[in-house]
Protein backbone atom coordinates (compact mmCIF):
# COMPACT_ATOMS: atom_id res chain seq x y z
CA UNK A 1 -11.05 -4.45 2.41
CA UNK A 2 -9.11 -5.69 -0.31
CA UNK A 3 -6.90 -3.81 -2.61
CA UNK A 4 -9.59 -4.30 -5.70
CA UNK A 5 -12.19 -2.73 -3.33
CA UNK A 6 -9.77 0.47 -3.53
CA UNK A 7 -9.21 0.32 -7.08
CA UNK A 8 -12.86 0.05 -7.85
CA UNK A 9 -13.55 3.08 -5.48
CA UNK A 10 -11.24 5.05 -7.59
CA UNK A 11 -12.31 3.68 -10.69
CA UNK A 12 -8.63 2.79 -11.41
CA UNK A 13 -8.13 -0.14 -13.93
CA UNK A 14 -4.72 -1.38 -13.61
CA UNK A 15 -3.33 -4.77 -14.90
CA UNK A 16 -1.34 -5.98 -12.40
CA UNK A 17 -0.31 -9.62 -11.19
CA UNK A 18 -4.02 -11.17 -9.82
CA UNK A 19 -2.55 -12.02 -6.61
CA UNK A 20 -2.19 -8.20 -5.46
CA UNK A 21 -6.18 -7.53 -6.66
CA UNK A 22 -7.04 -9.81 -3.21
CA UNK A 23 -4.60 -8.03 -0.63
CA UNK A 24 -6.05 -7.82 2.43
CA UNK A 25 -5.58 -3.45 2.89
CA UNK A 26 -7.16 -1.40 6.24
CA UNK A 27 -9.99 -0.24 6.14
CA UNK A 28 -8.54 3.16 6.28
CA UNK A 29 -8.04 3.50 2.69
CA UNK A 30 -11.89 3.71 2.62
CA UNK A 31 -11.32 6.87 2.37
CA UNK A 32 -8.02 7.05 0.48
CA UNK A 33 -7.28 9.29 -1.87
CA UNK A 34 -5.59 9.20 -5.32
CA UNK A 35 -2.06 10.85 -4.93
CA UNK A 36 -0.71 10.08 -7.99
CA UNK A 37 -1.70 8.48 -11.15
CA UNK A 38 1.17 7.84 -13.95
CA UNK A 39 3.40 5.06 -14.30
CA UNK A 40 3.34 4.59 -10.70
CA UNK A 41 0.71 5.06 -8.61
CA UNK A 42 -0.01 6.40 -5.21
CA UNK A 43 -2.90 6.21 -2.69
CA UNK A 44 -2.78 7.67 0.55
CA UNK A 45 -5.31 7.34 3.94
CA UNK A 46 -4.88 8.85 7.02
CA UNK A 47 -5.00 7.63 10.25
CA UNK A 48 -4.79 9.84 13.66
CA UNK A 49 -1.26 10.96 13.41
CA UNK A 50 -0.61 7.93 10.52
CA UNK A 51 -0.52 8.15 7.38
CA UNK A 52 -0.80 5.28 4.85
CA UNK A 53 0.12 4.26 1.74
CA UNK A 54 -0.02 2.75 -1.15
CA UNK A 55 2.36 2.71 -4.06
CA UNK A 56 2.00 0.82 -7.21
CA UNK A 57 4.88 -0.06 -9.73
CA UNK A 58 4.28 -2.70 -11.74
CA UNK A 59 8.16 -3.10 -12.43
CA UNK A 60 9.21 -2.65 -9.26
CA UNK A 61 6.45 -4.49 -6.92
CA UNK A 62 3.95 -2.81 -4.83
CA UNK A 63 4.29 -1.69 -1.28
CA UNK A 64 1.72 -0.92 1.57
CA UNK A 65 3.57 1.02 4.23
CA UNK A 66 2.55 2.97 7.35
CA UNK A 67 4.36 6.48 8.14
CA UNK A 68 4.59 7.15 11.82
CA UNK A 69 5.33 11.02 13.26
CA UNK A 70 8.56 10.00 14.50
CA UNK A 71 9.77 9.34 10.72
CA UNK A 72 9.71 5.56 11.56
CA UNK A 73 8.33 3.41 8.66
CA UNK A 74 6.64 -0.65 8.56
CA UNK A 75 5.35 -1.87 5.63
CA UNK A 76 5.47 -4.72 3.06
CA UNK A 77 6.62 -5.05 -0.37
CA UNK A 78 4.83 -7.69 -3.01
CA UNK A 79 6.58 -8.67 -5.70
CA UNK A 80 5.49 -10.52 -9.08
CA UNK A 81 5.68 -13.51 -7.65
CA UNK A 82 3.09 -14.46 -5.17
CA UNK A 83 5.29 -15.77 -2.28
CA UNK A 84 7.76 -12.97 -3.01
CA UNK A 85 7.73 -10.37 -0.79
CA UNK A 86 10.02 -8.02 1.90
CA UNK A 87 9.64 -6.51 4.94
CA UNK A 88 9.83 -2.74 5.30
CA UNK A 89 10.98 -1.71 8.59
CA UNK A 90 10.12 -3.93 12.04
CA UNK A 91 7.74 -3.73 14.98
CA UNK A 92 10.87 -3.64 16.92
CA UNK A 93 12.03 -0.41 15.62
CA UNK A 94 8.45 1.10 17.13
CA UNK A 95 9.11 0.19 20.27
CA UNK A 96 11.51 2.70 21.80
């Protein structure tokens, strides 16, 4: 699923840098809902005891980040430029 899919599903029309429309997303957020819709939005799927989500600021970058029970976080943050992006937590950090 790609992040337009979602969009579409939601009838959300954004205008955001093209590269984020084809972002690979989990399938999850088939059935995501709309958390909030301003100047930043938020979409959130659940997962078992996960919960994902979405977050769209189109001055600060968008992030795709998975909340764990334990309060640990691993995600990753695109920026406006297409090969600009940061790491949100590590698969390390789940491992304890």
């Amino acid at each position: 699923m790609h992040l337009k899919d979602l969009l579409d599903s939601l009838d959300l029309r954004l205008k955001l840098p093209q590269h984020w429309y084809s972002t690979d997303i989990s399938d999850d957020f088939e059935e995501g809902k709309l958390v909030e819709n301003g100047d930043v939005v938020v979409i959130e799927a659940e997962n078992g005891e996960k919960l994902r989500r979405i977050t769209i600021d189109v001055n600060d970058g968008m992030s795709i980040i998975t909340h764990y029970p334990d309060g640990k976080e691993i995600g990753v943050k695109y920026m406006d430029n297409k090969d600009d992006f940061e790491y949100i937590g590590k698969i390390s950090d789940l491992k304890d």
